[in-house]
Protein backbone atom coordinates (compact mmCIF):
# COMPACT_ATOMS: atom_id res chain seq x y z
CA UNK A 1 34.50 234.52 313.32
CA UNK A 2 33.31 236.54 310.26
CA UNK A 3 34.97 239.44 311.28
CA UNK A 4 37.96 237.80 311.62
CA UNK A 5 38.17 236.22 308.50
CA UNK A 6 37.49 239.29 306.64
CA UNK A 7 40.22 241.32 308.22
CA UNK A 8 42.78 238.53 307.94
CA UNK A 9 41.44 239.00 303.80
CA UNK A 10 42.21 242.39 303.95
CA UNK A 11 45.59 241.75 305.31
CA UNK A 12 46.60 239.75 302.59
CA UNK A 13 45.44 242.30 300.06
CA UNK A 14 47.40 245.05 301.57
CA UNK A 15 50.50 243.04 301.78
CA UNK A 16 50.01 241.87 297.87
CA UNK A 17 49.66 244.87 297.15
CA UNK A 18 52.96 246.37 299.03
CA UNK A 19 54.93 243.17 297.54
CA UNK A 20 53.59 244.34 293.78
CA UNK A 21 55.09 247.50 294.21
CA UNK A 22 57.77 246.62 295.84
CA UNK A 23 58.39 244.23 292.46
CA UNK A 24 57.69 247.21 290.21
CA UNK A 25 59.79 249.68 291.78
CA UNK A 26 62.65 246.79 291.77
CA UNK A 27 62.18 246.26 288.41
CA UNK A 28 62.19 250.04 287.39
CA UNK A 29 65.36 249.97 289.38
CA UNK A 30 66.67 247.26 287.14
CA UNK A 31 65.62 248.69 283.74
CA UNK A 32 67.57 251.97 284.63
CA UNK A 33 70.62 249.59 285.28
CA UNK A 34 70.64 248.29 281.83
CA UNK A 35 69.53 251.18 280.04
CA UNK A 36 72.59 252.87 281.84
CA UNK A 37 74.59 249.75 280.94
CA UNK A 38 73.84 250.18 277.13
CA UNK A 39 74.96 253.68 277.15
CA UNK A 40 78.28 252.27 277.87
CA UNK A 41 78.89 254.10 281.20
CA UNK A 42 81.09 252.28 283.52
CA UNK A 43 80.84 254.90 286.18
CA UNK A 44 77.78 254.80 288.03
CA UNK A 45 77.11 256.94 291.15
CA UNK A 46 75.78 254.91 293.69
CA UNK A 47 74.53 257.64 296.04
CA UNK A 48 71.74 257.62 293.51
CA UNK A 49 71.35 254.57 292.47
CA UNK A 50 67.31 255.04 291.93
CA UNK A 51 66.17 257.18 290.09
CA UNK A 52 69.49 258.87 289.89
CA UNK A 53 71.75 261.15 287.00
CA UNK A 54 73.57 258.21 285.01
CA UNK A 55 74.58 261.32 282.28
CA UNK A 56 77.67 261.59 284.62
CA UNK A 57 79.16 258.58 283.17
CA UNK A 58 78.75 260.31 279.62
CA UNK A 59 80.42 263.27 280.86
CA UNK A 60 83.64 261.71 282.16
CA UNK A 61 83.39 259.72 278.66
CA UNK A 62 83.17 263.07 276.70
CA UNK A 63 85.94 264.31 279.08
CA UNK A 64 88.29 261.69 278.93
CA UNK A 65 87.58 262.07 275.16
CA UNK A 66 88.23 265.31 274.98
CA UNK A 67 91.16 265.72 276.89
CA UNK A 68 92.36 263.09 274.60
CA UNK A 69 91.82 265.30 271.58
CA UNK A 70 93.32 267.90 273.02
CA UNK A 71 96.50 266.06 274.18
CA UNK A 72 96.79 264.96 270.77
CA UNK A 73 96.40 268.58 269.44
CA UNK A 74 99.19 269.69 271.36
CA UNK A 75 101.50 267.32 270.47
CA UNK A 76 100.80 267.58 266.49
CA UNK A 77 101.24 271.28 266.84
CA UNK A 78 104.21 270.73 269.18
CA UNK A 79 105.99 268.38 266.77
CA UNK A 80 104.85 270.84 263.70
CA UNK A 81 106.68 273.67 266.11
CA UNK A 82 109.93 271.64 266.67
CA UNK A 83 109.93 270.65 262.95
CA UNK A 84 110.35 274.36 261.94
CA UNK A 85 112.43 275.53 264.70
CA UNK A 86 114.48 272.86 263.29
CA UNK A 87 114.65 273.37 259.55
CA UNK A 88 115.42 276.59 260.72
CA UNK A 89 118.58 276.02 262.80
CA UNK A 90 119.39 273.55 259.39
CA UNK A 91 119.25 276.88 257.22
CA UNK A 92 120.98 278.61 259.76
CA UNK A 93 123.73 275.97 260.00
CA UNK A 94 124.07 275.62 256.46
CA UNK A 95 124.19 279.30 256.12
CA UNK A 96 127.29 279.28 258.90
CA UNK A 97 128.93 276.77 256.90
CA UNK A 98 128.91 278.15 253.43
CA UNK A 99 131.99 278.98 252.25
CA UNK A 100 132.64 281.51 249.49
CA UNK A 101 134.94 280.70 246.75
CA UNK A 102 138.11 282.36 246.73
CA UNK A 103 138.64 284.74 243.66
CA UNK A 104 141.98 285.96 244.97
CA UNK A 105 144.94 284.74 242.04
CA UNK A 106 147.96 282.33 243.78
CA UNK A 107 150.89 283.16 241.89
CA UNK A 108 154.58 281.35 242.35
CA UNK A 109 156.07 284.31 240.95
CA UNK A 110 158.79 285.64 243.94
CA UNK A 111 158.02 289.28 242.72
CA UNK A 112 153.91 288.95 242.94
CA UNK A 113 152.11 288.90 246.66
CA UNK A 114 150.26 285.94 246.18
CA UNK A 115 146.63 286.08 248.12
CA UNK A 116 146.12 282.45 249.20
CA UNK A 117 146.45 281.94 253.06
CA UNK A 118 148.12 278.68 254.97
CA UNK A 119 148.69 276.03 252.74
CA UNK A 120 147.32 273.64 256.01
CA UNK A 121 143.89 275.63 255.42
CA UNK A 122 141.29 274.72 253.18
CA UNK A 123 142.12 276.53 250.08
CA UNK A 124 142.31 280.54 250.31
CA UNK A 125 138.66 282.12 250.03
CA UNK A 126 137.58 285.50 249.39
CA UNK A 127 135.28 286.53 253.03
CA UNK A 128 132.15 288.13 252.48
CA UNK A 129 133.00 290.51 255.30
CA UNK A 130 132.59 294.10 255.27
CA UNK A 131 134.40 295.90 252.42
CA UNK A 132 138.13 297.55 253.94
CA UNK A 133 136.99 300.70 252.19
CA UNK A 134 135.54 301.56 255.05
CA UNK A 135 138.55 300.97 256.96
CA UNK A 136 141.18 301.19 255.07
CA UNK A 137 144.12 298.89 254.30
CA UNK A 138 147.12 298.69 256.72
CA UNK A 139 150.62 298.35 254.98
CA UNK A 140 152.91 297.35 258.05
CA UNK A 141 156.31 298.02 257.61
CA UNK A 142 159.51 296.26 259.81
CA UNK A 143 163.39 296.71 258.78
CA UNK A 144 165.44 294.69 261.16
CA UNK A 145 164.82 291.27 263.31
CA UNK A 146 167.01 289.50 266.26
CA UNK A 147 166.83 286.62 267.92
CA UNK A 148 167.27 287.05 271.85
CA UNK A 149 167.24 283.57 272.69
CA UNK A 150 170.97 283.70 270.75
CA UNK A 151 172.33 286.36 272.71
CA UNK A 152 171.28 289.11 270.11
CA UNK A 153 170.36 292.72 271.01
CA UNK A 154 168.44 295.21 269.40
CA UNK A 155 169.90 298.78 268.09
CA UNK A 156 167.18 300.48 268.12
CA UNK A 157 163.84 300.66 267.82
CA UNK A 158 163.51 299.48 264.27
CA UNK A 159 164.49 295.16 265.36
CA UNK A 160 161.61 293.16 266.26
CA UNK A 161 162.54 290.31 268.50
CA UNK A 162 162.13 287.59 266.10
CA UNK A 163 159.61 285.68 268.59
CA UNK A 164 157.38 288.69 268.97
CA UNK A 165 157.03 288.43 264.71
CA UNK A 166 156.45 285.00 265.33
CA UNK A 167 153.54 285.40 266.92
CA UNK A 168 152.13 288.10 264.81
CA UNK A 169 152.32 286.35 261.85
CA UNK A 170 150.78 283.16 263.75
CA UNK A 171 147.94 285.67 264.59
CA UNK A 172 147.62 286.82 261.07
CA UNK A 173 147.61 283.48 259.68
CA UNK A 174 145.19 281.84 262.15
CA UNK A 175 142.68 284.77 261.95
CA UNK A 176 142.39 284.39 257.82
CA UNK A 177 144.19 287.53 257.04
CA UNK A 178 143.67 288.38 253.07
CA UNK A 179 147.03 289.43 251.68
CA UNK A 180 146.35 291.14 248.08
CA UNK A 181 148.53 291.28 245.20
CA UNK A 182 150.34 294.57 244.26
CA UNK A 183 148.13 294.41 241.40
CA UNK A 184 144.87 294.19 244.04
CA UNK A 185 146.25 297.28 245.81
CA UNK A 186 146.55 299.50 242.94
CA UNK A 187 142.90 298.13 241.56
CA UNK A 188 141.90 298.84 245.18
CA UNK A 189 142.80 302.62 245.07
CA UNK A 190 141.71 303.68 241.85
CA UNK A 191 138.26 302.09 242.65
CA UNK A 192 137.88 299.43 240.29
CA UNK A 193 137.60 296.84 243.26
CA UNK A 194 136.96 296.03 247.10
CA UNK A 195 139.19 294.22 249.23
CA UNK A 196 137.90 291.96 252.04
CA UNK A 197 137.82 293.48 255.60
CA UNK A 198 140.93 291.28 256.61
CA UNK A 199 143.38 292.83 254.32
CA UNK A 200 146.84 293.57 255.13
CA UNK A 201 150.04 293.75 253.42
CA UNK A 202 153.20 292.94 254.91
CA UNK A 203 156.67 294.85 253.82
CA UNK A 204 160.29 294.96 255.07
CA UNK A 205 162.76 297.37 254.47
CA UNK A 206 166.50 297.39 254.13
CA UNK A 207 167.45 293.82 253.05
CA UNK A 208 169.03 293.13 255.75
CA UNK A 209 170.75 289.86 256.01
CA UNK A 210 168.25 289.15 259.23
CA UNK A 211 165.31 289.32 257.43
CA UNK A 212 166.14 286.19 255.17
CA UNK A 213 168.25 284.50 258.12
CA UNK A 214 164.88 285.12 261.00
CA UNK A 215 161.80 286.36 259.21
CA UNK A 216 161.72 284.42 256.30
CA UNK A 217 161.56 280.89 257.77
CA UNK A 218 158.56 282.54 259.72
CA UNK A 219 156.95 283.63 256.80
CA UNK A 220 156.94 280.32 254.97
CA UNK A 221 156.11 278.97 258.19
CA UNK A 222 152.62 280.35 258.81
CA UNK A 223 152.33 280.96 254.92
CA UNK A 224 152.14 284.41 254.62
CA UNK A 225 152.91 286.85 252.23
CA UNK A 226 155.22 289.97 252.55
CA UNK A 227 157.36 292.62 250.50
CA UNK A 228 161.40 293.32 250.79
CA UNK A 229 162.51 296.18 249.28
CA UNK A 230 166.12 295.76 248.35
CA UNK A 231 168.75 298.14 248.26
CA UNK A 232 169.98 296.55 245.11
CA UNK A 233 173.77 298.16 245.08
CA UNK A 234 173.71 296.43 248.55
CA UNK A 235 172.14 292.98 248.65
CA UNK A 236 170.19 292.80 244.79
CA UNK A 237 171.53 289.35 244.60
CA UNK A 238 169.49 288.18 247.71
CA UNK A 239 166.48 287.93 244.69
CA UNK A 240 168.36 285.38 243.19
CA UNK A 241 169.67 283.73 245.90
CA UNK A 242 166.35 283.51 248.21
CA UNK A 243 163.55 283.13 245.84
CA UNK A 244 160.14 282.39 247.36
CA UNK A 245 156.36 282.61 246.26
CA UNK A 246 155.65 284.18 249.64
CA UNK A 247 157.88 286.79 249.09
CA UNK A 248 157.88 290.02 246.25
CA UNK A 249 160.93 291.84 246.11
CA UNK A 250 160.56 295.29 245.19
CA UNK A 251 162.87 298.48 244.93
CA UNK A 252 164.56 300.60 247.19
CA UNK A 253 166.60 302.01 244.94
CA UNK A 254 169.64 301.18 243.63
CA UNK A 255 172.27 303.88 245.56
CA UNK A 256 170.53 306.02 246.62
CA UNK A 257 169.97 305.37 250.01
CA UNK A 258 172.28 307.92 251.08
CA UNK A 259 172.54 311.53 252.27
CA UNK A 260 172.97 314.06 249.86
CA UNK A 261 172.93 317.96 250.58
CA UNK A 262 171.41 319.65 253.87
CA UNK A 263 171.05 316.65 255.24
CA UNK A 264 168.34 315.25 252.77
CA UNK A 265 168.38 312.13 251.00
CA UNK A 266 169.86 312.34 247.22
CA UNK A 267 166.71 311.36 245.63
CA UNK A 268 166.01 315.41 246.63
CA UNK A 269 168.71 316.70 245.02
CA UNK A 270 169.86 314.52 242.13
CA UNK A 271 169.13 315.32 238.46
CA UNK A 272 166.38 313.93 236.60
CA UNK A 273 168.53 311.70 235.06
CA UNK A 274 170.38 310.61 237.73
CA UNK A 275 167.42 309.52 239.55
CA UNK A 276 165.68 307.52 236.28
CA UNK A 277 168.83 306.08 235.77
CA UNK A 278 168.92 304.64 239.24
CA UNK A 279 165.52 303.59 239.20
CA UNK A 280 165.90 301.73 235.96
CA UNK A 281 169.40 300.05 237.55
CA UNK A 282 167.53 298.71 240.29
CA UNK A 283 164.60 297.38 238.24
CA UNK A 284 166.91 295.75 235.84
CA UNK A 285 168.19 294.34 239.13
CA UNK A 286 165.23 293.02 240.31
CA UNK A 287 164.56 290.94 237.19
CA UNK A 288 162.97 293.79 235.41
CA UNK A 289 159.82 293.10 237.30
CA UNK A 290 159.78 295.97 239.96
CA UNK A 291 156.45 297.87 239.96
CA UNK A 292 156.39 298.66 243.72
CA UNK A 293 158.92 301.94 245.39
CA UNK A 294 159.88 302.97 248.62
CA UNK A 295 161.54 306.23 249.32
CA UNK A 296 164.72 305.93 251.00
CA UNK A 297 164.54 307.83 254.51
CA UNK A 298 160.92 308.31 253.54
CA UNK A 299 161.37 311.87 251.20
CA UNK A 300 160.02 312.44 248.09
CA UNK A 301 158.91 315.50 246.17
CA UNK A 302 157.04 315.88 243.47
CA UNK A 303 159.64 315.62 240.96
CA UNK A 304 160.58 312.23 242.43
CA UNK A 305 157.03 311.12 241.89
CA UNK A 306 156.99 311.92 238.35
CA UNK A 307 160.01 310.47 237.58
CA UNK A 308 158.99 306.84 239.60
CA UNK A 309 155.97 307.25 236.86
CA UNK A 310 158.01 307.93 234.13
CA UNK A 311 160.08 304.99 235.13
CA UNK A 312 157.28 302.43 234.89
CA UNK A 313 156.43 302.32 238.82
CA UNK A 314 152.75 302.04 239.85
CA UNK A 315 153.04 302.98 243.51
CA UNK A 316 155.32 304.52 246.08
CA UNK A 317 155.39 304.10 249.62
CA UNK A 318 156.79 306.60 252.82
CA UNK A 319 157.20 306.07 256.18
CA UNK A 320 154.21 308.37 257.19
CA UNK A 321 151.59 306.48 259.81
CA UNK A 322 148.52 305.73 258.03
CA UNK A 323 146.23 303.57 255.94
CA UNK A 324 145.78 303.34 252.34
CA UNK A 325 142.54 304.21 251.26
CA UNK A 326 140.67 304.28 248.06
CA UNK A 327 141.75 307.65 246.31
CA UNK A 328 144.60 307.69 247.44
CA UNK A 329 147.89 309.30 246.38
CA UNK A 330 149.72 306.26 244.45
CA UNK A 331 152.91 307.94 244.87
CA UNK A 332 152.74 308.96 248.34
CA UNK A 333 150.72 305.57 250.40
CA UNK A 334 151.79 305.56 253.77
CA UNK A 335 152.05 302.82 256.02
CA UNK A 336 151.83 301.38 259.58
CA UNK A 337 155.22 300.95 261.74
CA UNK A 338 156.00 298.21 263.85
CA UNK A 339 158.37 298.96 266.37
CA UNK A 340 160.37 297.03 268.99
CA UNK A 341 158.55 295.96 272.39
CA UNK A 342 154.74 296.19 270.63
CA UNK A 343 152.39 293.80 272.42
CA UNK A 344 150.37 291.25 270.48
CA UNK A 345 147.64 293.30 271.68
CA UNK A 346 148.52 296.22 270.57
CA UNK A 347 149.66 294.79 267.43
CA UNK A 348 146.15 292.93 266.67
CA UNK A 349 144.54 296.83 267.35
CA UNK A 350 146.68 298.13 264.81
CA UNK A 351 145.73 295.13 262.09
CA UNK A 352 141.84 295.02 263.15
């Protein structure tokens, strides 16, 4: 009985024992919990719940921190990026958009080119473009014009179908063509100034009754500017009678746009006198205001060039191809011809 008692004491010791440790390792279990709980962790890997590593909730919170500054990094330098790709496309657009003021002179004056471009344009400017010195300025030169829509045919080679000049001048006159004064020219060649890159000049021959009745309502259509030069013996009054600020009417002598011996024109053979003579007629003609020649047939010497100085002319145009450059021989400029059948392609490779 003894014995019995004592063993069923030691049973109870044993199992107090197992049931205090049992308490403490709950309650060490339970202090982990909260400590884990203060740290703020709400990630807690149950796999190990005793005695396991609760710094993985800190890590994801450091992660999902971090990854949080860094998102926020990217976009501040993202936005910083598109703000200076974007006040540079402003500097570049307002760059684009900048227009230079014109310092080319409008004149009303029928015997001045005037340099403004179409009147439906803002006002004429002066491009910034490269300088034509480079190369060179084309003088185009046309005589006669038909209109083929009316039944009209062309001689030869010197008429321009009147809808082919159309739609040169609409070329020049959409592509900002600069047309200079005679006064810009001559500046031009002696050096004294630059001309933009888009420079041309525009001059007919002959006055012939087709240029005023075709090629003048074109002109004034697409507002550009161009030169007659009148046979004044022949049609001087035409001046008078079709007056136009797009238009400067300059000298092609007075009569003597005729042959005179071997074949040549008289302006070869006549006297000194003769020839002042006529070139005085025909700039008494022309209001007195002619500064501008062209050699009938295209011949000249060098007596005729002193004696178109002499007579108070400035420059002096042939019918040899070329450009005018700076330099150049004021009494000799030649020019570019524009013949019957000439594409608008070809015609924009002559201009460009």
């Amino acid at each position: 009985m003894k014995r019995a008692k004592e063993n069923k004491n030691s049973i109870k010791v044993i199992a107090s024992v197992i049931a205090v440790i049992a308490i403490a390792a709950i309650a060490f279990g339970i202090v982990r919990i909260c400590k884990a709980s203060k740290t703020g962790s709400s990630h807690v890997n149950t796999n190990n719940f005793l005695g396991g590593d609760f710094l993985e909730g800190n890590e994801w919170k450091n992660s999902v921190l971090s990854n949080q500054i860094e998102t926020k990094n990217q976009i501040e330098n993202n936005v910083i990026q598109n703000t200076v790709q974007s006040n540079t496309i402003k500097n570049e657009v307002a760059t684009n958009t900048t227009k230079p003021v014109s310092t080319g002179t409008t004149s009303n004056n029928a015997n001045n080119n005037s340099s403004s471009n179409n009147s439906n344009k803002t006002e004429s400017q002066t491009p910034t473009y490269k300088n034509s010195g480079t190369g060179g300025l084309p003088v185009l030169m046309y005589h006669f014009f038909y209109n083929a829509s009316a039944g009209e045919t062309a001689r030869d080679n010197n008429f321009i179908e009147i809808s082919a000049f159309e739609s040169q001048m609409k070329y020049l006159s959409d592509n900002n063509f600069y047309f200079p004064t005679w006064q810009e020219v001559e500046d031009y060649i002696d050096g004294k100034k630059s001309l933009p890159a888009k420079s041309i000049v525009i001059t007919v021959d002959d006055g012939d009754e087709s240029f005023f009745r075709l090629a003048l309502p074109v002109i004034e259509k697409y507002n550009v500017k161009a030169t007659e030069f009148l046979v004044t013996s022949w049609n001087g009054w035409y001046c008078n009678d079709y007056k136009s600020s797009k238009v400067s009417y300059q000298s092609h002598s007075d009569q003597m746009h005729k042959g005179g011996v071997n074949g040549k024109g008289v302006l070869l053979s006549w006297s000194y006198d003769q020839i002042y003579k006529d070139l005085t007629d025909s700039k008494n003609c022309l209001n007195g205001q002619a500064t501008v020649f062209c050699y009938p047939f295209g011949q000249y010497n060098e007596n005729s060039k002193k004696i178109l100085k002499d007579a108070g002319y400035k420059l002096a145009f042939t019918t040899q191809g070329g450009r005018v450059y700076k330099g150049a021989d004021k009494y000799a400029l030649p020019r570019v011809r524009i013949s019957k059948g000439i594409s608008l392609q070809s015609f924009t490779n002559m201009v460009n």
